[in-house]
Protein backbone atom coordinates (compact mmCIF):
# COMPACT_ATOMS: atom_id res chain seq x y z
CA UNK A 1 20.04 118.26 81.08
CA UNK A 2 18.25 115.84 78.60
CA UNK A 3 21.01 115.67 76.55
CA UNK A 4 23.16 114.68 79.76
CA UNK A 5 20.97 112.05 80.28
CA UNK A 6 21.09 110.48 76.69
CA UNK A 7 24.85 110.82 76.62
CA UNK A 8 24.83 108.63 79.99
CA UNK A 9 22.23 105.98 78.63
CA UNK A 10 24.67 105.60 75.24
CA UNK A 11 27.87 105.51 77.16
CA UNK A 12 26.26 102.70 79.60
CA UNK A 13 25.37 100.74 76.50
CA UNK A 14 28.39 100.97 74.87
CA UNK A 15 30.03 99.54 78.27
CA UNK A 16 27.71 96.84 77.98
CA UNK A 17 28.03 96.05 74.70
CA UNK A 18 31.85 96.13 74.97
CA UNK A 19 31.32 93.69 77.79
CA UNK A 20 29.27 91.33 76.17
CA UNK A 21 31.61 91.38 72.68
CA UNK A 22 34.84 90.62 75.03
CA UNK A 23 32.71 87.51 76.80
CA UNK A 24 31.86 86.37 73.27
CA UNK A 25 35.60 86.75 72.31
CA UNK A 26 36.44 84.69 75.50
CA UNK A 27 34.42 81.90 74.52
CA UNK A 28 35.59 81.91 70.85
CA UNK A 29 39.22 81.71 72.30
CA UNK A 30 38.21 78.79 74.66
CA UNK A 31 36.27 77.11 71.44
CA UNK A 32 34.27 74.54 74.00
CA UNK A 33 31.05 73.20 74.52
CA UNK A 34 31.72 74.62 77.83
CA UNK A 35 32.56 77.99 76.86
CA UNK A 36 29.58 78.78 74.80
CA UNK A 37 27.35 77.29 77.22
CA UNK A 38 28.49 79.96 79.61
CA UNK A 39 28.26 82.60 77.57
CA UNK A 40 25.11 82.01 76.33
CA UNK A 41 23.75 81.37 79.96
CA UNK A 42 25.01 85.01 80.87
CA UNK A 43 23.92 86.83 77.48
CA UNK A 44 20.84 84.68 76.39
CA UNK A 45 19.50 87.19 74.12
CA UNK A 46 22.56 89.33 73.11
CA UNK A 47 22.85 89.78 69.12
CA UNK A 48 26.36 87.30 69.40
CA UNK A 49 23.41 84.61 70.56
CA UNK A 50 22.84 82.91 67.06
CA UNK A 51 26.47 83.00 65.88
CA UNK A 52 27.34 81.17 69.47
CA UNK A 53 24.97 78.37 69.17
CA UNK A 54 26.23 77.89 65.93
CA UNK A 55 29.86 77.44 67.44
CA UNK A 56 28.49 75.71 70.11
CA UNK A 57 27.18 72.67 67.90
CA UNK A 58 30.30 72.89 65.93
CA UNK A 59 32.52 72.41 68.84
CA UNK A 60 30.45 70.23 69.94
CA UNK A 61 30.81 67.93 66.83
CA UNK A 62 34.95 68.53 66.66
CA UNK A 63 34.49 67.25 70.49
CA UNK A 64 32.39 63.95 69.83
CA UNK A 65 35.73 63.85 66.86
CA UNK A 66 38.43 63.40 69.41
CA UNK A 67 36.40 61.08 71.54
CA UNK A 68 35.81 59.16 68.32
CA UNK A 69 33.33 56.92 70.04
CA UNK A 70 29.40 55.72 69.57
CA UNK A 71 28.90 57.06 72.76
CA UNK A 72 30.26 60.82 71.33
CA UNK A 73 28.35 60.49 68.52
CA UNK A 74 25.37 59.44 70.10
CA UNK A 75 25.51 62.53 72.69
CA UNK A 76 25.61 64.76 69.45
CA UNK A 77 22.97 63.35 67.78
CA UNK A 78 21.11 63.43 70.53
CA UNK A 79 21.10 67.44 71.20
CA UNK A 80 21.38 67.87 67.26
CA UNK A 81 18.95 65.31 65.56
CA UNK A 82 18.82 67.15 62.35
CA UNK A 83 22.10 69.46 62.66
CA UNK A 84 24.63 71.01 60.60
CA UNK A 85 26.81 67.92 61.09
CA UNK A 86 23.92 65.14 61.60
CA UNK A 87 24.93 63.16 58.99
CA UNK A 88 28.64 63.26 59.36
CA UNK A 89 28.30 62.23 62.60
CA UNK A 90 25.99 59.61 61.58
CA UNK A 91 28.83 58.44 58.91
CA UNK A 92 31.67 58.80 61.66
CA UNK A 93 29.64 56.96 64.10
CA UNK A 94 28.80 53.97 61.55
CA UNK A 95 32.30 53.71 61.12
CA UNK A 96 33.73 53.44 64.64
CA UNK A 97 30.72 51.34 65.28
CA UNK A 98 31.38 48.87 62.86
CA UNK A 99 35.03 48.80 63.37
CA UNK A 100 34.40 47.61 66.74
CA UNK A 101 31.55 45.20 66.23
CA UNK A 102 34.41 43.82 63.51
CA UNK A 103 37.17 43.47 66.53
CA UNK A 104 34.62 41.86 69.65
CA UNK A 105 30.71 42.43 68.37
CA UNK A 106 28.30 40.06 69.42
CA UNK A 107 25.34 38.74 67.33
CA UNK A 108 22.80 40.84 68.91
CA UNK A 109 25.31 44.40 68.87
CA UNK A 110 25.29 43.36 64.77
CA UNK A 111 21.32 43.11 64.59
CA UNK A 112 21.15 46.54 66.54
CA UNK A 113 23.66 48.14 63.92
CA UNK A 114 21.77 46.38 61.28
CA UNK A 115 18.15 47.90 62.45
CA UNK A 116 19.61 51.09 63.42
CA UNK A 117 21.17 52.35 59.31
CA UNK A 118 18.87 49.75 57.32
CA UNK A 119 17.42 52.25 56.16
CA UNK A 120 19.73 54.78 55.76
CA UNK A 121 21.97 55.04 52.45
CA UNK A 122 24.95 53.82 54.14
CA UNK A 123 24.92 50.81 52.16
CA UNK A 124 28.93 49.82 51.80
CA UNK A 125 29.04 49.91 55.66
CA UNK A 126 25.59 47.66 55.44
CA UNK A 127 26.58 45.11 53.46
CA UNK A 128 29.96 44.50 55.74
CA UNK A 129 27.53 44.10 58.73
CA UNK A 130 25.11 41.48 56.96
CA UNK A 131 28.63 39.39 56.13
CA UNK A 132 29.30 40.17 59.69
CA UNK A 133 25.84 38.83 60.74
CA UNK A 134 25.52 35.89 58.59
CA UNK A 135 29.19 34.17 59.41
CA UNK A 136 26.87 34.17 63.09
CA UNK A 137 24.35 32.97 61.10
CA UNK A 138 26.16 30.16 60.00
CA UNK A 139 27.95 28.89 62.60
CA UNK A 140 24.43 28.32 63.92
CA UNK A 141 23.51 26.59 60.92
CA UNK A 142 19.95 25.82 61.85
CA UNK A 143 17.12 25.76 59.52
CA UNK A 144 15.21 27.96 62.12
CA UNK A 145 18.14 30.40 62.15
CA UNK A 146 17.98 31.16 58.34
CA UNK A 147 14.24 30.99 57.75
CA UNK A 148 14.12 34.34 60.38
CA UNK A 149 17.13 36.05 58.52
CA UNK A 150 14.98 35.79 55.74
CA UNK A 151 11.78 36.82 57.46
CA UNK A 152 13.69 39.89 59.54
CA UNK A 153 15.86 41.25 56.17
CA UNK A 154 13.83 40.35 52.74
CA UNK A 155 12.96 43.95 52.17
CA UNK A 156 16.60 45.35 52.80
CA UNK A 157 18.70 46.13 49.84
CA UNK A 158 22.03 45.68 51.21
CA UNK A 159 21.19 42.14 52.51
CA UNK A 160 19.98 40.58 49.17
CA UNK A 161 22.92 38.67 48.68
CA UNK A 162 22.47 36.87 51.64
CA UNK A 163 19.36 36.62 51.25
CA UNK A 164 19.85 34.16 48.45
CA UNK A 165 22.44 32.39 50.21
CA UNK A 166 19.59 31.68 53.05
CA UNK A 167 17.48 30.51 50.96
CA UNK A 168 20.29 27.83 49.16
CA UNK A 169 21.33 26.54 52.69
CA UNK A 170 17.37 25.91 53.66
CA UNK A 171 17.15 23.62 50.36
CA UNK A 172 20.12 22.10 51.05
CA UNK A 173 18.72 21.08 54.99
CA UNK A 174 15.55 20.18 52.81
CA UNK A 175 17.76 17.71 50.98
CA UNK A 176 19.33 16.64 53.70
CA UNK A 177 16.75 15.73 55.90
CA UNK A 178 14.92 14.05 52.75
CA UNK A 179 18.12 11.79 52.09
CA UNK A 180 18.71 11.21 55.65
CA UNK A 181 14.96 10.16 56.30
CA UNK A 182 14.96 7.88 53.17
CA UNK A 183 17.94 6.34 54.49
CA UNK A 184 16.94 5.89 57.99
CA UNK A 185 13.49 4.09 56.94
CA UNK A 186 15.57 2.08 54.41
CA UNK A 187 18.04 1.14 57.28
CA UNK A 188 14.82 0.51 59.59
CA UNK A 189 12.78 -1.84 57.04
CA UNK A 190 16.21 -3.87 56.07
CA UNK A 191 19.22 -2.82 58.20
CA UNK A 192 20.56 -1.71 54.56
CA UNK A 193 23.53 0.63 55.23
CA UNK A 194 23.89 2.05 51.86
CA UNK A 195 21.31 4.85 52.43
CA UNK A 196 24.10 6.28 54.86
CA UNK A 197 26.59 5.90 53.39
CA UNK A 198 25.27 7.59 50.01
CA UNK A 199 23.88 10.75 52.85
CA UNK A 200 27.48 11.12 53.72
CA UNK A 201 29.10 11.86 50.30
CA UNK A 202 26.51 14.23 49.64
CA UNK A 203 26.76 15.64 52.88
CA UNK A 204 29.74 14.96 55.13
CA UNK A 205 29.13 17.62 57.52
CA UNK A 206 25.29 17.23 57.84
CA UNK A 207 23.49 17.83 61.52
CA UNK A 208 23.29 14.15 61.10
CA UNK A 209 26.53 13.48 59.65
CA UNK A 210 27.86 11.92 63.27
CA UNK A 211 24.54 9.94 63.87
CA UNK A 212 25.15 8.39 60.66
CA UNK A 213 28.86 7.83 60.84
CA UNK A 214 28.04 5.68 64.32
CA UNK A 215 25.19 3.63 62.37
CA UNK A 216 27.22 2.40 59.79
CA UNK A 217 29.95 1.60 62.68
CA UNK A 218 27.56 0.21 64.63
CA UNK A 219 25.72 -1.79 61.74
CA UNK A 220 28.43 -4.46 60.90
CA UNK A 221 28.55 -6.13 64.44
CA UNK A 222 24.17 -5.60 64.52
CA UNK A 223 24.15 -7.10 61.10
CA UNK A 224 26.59 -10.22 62.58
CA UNK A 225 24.01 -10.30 65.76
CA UNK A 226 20.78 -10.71 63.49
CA UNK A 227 22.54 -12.76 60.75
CA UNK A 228 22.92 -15.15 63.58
CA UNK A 229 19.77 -15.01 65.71
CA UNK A 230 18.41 -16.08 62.32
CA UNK A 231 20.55 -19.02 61.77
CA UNK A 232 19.40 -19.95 65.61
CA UNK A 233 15.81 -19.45 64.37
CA UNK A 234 16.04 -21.57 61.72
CA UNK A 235 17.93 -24.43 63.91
CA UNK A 236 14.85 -24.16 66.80
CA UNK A 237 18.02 -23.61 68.60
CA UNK A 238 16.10 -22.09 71.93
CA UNK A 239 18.79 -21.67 74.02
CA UNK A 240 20.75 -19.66 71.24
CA UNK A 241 18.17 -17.19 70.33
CA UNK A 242 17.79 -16.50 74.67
CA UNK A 243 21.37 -15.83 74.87
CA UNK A 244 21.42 -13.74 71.36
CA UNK A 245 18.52 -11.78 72.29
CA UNK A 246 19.79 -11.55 76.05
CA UNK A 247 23.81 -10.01 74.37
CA UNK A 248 21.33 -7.30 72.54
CA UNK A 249 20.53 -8.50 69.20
CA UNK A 250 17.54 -6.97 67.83
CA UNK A 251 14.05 -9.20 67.52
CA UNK A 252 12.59 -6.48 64.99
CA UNK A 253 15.57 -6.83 62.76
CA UNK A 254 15.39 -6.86 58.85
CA UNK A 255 17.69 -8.38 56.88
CA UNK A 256 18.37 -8.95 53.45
CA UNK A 257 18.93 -12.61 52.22
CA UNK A 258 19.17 -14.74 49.60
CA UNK A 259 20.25 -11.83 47.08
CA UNK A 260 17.32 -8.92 46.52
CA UNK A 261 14.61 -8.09 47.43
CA UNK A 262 14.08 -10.69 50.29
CA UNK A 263 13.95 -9.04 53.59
CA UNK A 264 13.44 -11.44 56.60
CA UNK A 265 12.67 -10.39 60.69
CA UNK A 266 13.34 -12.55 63.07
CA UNK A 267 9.27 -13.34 63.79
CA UNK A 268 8.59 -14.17 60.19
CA UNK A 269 11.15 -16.59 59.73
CA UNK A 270 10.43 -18.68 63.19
CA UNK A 271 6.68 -18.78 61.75
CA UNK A 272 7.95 -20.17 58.42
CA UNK A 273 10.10 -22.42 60.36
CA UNK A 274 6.67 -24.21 62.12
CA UNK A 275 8.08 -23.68 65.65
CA UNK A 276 5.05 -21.89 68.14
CA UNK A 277 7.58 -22.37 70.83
CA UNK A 278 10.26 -20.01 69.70
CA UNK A 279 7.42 -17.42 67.68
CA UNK A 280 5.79 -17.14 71.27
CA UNK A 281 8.96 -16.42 72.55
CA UNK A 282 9.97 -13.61 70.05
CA UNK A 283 6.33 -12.04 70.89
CA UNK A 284 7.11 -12.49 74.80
CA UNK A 285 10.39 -10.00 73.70
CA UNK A 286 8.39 -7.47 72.04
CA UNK A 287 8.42 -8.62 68.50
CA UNK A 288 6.75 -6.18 66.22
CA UNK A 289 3.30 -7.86 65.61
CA UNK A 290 2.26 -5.16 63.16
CA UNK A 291 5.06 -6.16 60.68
CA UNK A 292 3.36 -6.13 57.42
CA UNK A 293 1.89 -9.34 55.73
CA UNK A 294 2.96 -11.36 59.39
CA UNK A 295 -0.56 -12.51 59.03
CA UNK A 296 -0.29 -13.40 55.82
CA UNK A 297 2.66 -15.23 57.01
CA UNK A 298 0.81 -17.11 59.67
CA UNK A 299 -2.28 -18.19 57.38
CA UNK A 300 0.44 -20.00 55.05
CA UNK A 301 1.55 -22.11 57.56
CA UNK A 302 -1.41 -22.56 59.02
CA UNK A 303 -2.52 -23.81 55.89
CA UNK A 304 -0.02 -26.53 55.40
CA UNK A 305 0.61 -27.61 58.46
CA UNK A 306 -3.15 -28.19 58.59
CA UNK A 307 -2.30 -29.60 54.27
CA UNK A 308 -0.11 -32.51 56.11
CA UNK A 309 -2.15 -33.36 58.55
CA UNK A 310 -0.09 -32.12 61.49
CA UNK A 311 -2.44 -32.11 64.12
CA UNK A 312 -0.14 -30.88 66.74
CA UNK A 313 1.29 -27.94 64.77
CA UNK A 314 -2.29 -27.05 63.12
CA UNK A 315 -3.59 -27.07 66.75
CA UNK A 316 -0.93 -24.68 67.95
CA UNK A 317 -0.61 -22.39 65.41
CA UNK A 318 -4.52 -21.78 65.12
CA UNK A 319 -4.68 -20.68 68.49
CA UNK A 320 -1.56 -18.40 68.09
CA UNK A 321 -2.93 -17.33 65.23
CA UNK A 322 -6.36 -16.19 67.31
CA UNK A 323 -4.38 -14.24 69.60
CA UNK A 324 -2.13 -12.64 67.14
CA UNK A 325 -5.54 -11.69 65.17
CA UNK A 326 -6.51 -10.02 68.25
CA UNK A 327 -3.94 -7.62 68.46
CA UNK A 328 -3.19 -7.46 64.75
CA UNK A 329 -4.01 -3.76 63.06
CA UNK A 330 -6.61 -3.36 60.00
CA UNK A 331 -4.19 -3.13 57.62
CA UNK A 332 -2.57 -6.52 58.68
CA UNK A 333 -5.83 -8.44 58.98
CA UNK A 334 -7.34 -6.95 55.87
CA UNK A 335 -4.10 -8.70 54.17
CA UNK A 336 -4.29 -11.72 55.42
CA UNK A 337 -7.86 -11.81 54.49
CA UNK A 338 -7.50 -10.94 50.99
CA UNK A 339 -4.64 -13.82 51.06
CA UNK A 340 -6.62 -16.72 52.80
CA UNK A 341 -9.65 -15.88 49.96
CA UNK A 342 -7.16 -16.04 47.37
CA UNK A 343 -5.42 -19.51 48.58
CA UNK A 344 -9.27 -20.59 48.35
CA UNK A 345 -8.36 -21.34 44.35
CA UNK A 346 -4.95 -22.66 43.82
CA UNK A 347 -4.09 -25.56 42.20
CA UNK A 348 -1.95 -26.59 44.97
CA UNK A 349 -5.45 -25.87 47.11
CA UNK A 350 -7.27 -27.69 44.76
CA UNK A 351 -4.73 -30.96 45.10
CA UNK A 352 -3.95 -30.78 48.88
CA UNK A 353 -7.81 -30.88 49.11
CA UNK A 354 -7.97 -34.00 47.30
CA UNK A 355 -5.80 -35.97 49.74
CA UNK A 356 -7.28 -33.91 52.78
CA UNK A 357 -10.34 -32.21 53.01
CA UNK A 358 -9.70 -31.15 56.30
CA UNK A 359 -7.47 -28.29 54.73
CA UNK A 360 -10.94 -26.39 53.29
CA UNK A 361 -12.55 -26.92 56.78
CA UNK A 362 -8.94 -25.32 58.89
CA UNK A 363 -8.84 -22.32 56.20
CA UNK A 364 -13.18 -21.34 56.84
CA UNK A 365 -12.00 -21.53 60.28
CA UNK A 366 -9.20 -19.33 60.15
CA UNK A 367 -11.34 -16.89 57.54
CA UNK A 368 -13.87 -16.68 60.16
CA UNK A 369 -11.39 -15.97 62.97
CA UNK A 370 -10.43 -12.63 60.60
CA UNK A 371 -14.00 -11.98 59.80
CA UNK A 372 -15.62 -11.93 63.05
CA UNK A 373 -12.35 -10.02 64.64
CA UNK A 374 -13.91 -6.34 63.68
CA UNK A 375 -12.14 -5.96 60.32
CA UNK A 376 -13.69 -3.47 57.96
CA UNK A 377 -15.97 -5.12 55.69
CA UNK A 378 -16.23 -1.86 53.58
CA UNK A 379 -12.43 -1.89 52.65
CA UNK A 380 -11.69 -2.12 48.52
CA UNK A 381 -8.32 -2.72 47.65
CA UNK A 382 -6.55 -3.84 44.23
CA UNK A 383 -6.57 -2.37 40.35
CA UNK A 384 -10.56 -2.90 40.23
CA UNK A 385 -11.44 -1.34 43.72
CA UNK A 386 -12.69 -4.64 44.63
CA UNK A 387 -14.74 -5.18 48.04
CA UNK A 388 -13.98 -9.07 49.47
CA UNK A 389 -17.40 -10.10 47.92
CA UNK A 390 -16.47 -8.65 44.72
CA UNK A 391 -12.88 -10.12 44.83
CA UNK A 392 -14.20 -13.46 45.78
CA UNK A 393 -15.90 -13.64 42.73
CA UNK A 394 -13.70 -12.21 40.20
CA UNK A 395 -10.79 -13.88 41.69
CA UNK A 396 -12.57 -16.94 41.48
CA UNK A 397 -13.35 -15.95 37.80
CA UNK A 398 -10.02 -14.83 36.71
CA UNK A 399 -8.68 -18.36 37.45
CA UNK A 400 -11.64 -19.78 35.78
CA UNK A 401 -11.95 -22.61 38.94
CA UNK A 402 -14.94 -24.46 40.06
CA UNK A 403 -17.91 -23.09 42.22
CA UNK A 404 -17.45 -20.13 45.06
CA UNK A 405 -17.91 -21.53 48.12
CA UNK A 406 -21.60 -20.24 49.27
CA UNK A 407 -20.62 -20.27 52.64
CA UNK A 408 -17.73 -17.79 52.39
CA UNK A 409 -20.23 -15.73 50.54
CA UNK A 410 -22.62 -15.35 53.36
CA UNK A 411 -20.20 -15.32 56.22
CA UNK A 412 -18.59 -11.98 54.46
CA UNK A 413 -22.39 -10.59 53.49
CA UNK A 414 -23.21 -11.26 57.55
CA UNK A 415 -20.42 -9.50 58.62
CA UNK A 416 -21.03 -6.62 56.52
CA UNK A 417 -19.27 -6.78 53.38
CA UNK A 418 -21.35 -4.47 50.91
CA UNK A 419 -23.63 -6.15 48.97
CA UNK A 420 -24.47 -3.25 46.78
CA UNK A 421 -21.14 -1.86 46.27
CA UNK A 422 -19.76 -2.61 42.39
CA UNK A 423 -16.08 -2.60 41.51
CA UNK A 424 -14.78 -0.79 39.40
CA UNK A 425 -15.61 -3.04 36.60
CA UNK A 426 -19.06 -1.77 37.26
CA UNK A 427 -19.95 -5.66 38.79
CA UNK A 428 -22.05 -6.40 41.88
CA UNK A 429 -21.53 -9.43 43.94
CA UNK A 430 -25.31 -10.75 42.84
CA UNK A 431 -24.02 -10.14 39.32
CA UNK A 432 -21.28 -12.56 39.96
CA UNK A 433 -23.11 -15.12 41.97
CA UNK A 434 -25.75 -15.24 39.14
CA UNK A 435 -22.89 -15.90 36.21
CA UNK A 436 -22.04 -18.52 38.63
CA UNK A 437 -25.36 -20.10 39.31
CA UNK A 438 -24.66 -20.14 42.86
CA UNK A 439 -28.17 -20.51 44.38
CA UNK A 440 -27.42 -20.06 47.77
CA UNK A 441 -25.31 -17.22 47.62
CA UNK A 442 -27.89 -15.30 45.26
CA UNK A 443 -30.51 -16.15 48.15
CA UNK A 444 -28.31 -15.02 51.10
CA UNK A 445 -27.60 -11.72 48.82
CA UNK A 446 -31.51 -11.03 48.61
CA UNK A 447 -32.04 -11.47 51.91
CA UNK A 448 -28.83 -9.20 53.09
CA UNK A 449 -30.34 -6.66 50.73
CA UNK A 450 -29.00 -6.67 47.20
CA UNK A 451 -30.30 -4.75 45.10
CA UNK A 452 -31.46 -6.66 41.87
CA UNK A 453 -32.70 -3.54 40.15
CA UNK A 454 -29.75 -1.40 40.87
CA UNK A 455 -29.22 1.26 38.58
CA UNK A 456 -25.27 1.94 37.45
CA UNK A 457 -24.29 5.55 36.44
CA UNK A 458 -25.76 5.07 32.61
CA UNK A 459 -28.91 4.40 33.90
CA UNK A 460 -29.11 0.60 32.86
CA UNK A 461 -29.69 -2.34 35.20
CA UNK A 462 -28.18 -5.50 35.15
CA UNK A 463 -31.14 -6.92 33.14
CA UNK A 464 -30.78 -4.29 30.82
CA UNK A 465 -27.05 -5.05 30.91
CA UNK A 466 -27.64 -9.07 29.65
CA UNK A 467 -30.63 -7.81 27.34
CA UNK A 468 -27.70 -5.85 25.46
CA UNK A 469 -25.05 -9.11 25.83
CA UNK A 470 -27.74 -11.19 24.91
CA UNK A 471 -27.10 -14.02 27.66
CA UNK A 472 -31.10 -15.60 27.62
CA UNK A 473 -29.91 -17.62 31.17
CA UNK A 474 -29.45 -14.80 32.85
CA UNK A 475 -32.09 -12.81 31.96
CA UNK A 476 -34.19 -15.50 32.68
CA UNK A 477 -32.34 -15.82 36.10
CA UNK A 478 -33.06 -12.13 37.08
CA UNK A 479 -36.46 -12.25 35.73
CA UNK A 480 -37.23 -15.05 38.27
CA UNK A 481 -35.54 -13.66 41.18
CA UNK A 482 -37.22 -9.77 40.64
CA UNK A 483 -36.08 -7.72 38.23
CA UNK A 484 -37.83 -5.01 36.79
CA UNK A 485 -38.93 -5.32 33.12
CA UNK A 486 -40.31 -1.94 32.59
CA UNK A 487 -37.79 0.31 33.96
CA UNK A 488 -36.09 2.81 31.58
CA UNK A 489 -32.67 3.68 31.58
CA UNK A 490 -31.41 7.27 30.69
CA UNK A 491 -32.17 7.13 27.54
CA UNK A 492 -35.91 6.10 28.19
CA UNK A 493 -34.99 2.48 26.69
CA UNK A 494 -36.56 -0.70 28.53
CA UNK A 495 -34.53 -3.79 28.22
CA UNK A 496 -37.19 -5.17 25.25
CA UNK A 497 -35.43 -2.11 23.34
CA UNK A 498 -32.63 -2.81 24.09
CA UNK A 499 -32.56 -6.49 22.61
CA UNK A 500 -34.42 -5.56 19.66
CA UNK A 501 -31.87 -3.08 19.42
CA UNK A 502 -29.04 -5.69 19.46
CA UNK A 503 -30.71 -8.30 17.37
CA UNK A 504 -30.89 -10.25 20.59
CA UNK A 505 -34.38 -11.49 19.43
CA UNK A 506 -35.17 -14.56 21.38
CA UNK A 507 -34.39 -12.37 24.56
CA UNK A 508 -36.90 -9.38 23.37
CA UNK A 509 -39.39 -12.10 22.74
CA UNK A 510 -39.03 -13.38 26.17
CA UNK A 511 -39.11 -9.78 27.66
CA UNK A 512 -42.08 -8.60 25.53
CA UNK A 513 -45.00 -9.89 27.58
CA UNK A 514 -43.00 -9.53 31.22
């Protein structure tokens, strides 16, 4: 009976077996995704499991084949990351993928193909996309665009090439926006045209190409327009300049005259022309009053209309000149300043003066107008760093003239103008005023503070200083006014030692019992 019973057990399982051998059979006929999925849903753990799944992912991969699509790919990727045929399909799907973003792709479809196999070895198919991506990148042509190309793809192999080409085409918007700006500012300070005109034959399709092309189009009837609200100007021709101004021609204008390098705007030239009518009228119409050197400008005319004896003009033009002060920048006053203290000792000052003396008292007046208007007294300017004290001086000195006037001396020390501040000549304003012998300034300097024993970088003071020269006067002359005798310099020299030390006897004797 046993025996029976195995005989039935072996015979059931041979059924079975037979059953689950012709399924498997079925679904190798079939050869789907379909087909395996069945059987292995019916016999999950049959000994034909293994060899199915194996089938499976195969006919899934010649599937996602006939599809031939990203999408097919994807599906098989998906369900077999790292299968038999992974990187076949990855391959297959680069390929379709790429053919299509060739055909229709977008921008953004590129950059996902890009990020997706960057790093992957699929570098032939890499380098097409990055072409792909940059002709994009190109027709964009912004220096934004490329500086992010090279931010996103500088460690990618395949883009290196076009990498470099980035970086050329951000130099060459570099140099481009240079020669653009330098001929923009050249066209702003003198209407010049040539600036553009140079840009586009370096770069005739610039971002700015067009905005240069309509300058220079625009430039010969501007040019005509200023050209002739000068000529108006010049006439005191009122009416002309309302109705050239009114038909759009431009009151900050600068034009180039009389050959090179004279530029001329409209507000300079109707001050040189000595009408306050028509330069009030320019300023009513937004004439640039920061123009460099207008100031400057104004002072000379003040000056000789106030030379001549023109009592109307001086009268005018001294109050314009108040008001234009008033509104004038640092820079602009500090200019005029430095010009009305040089005009102090010219020749032509020096015979005007002569005739009218009335000229010295109209140029204090006007030097106190820029004085008292808030400039800053602490400015140094020129090849010796002078302050206005200093330059004052050493102006004066340079043109070997007569005396400083005292009073411009202590109008510049009240207002603040450092009194112990040296050039860099290493000379203080006392320094100066005692060479000169100018009492009163030297008394004004004491009292604003100067420093008669100041002590330069070496250690020496100015009496040291003339102890080595061996100027007796002006030892003397600091002696009497408070300088120190016994001080020692860095070397632990008085100024005795010093003019024994330079033969300057009759000094040391002088010094010995100070």
């Amino acid at each position: 009976m046993k025996h029976f019973y195995i005989f039935i057990f072996f015979l059931n399982m041979f059924i079975f077996m037979g059953c689950v051998a012709q399924s498997f059979i079925e679904a190798q006929q079939a050869n789907t995704v379909a087909s395996y999925d069945k059987f292995l849903k019916e016999n999950k753990d049959s000994v034909f499991s293994l060899q199915a799944k194996k089938l499976r992912e195969e006919a899934f991969f010649e599937r996602s084949k006939d599809i031939n699509t990203v999408e097919s790919y994807n599906e098989y990727l998906s369900e077999y990351p790292q299968g038999v045929f992974s990187e076949d399909a990855k391959k297959l799907k680069s390929t379709i993928w790429l053919l299509k973003l060739k055909n229709d792709g977008t921008k953004n479809e590129i950059e996902d193909y890009i990020e997706t196999y960057m790093h992957s070895g699929i570098s032939q198919d890499l380098k097409v996309a990055f072409k792909l991506l940059f002709q994009f990148i190109q027709k964009e042509n912004s220096h934004n665009t490329y500086e992010q190309f090279i931010h996103k793809f500088k460690d990618v192999k395949a883009a290196k090439r076009y990498i470099s080409r980035a970086k050329r085409e951000i130099e060459n918007f570099n140099r481009e926006e240079k020669a653009y700006s330098s001929a923009k500012k050249k066209y702003n300070e003198s209407s010049d045209i040539k600036g553009f005109v140079k840009y586009l034959r370096s770069f005739p399709k610039g971002k700015n190409s067009k905005e240069a092309i309509k300058i220079i189009k625009n430039s010969e009837s501007s040019r005509k327009m200023s050209e002739s609200l000068l000529k108006a100007i010049r006439k005191k021709d009122l009416e002309s300049i309302q109705m050239l101004i009114k038909s759009g021609a431009n009151v900050n204008s600068r034009i180039q005259e009389f050959g090179p390098p004279r530029v001329e705007s409209p507000l300079k030239v109707a001050i040189n022309s000595g009408s306050v009518k028509i330069t009030r009228f320019l300023l009513s119409n937004n004439a640039d009053t920061q123009e460099d050197k207008l100031l400057s400008a104004f002072f000379g005319k003040l000056s000789e209309c106030c030379a001549f004896n023109f009592v109307s003009c001086s009268k005018n033009y001294f109050n314009l000149f108040k008001e234009l002060v008033s509104i004038s920048n640092n820079k602009n006053k500090t200019e005029a300043l430095i010009t009305a203290l040089r005009s102090r000792y010219t020749n032509y000052n020096d015979f005007v003066t002569e005739k009218n003396p009335s000229l010295l008292e109209c140029q204090i007046n006007a030097i106190k107008i820029l004085v008292e208007s808030g400039i800053d007294m602490n400015t140094t300017f020129g090849k010796s760093n002078d302050t206005f004290l200093t330059f004052l001086y050493s102006h004066y000195r340079c043109n070997n003239r007569g005396d400083v006037d005292s009073e411009l001396v202590v109008l510049l020390a009240a207002h603040g103008a450092p009194v112990n501040k040296q050039n860099s000549l290493n000379r203080l304003p006392i320094e100066y005023a005692i060479q000169k012998s100018d009492q009163k300034a030297i008394d004004y300097l004491l009292k604003s503070g100067a420093n008669i024993n100041y002590t330069f970088e070496d250690g020496n003071t100015l009496l040291m200083r003339y102890a080595k020269e061996g100027s007796l006067k002006i030892v003397k002359k600091l002696v009497s006014i408070g300088a120190k005798t016994k001080m020692s310099n860095n070397k632990s020299k008085t100024a005795y030692q010093i003019a024994l030390e330079n033969s300057n006897f009759e000094i040391a004797k002088y010094l010995k019992n100070k």
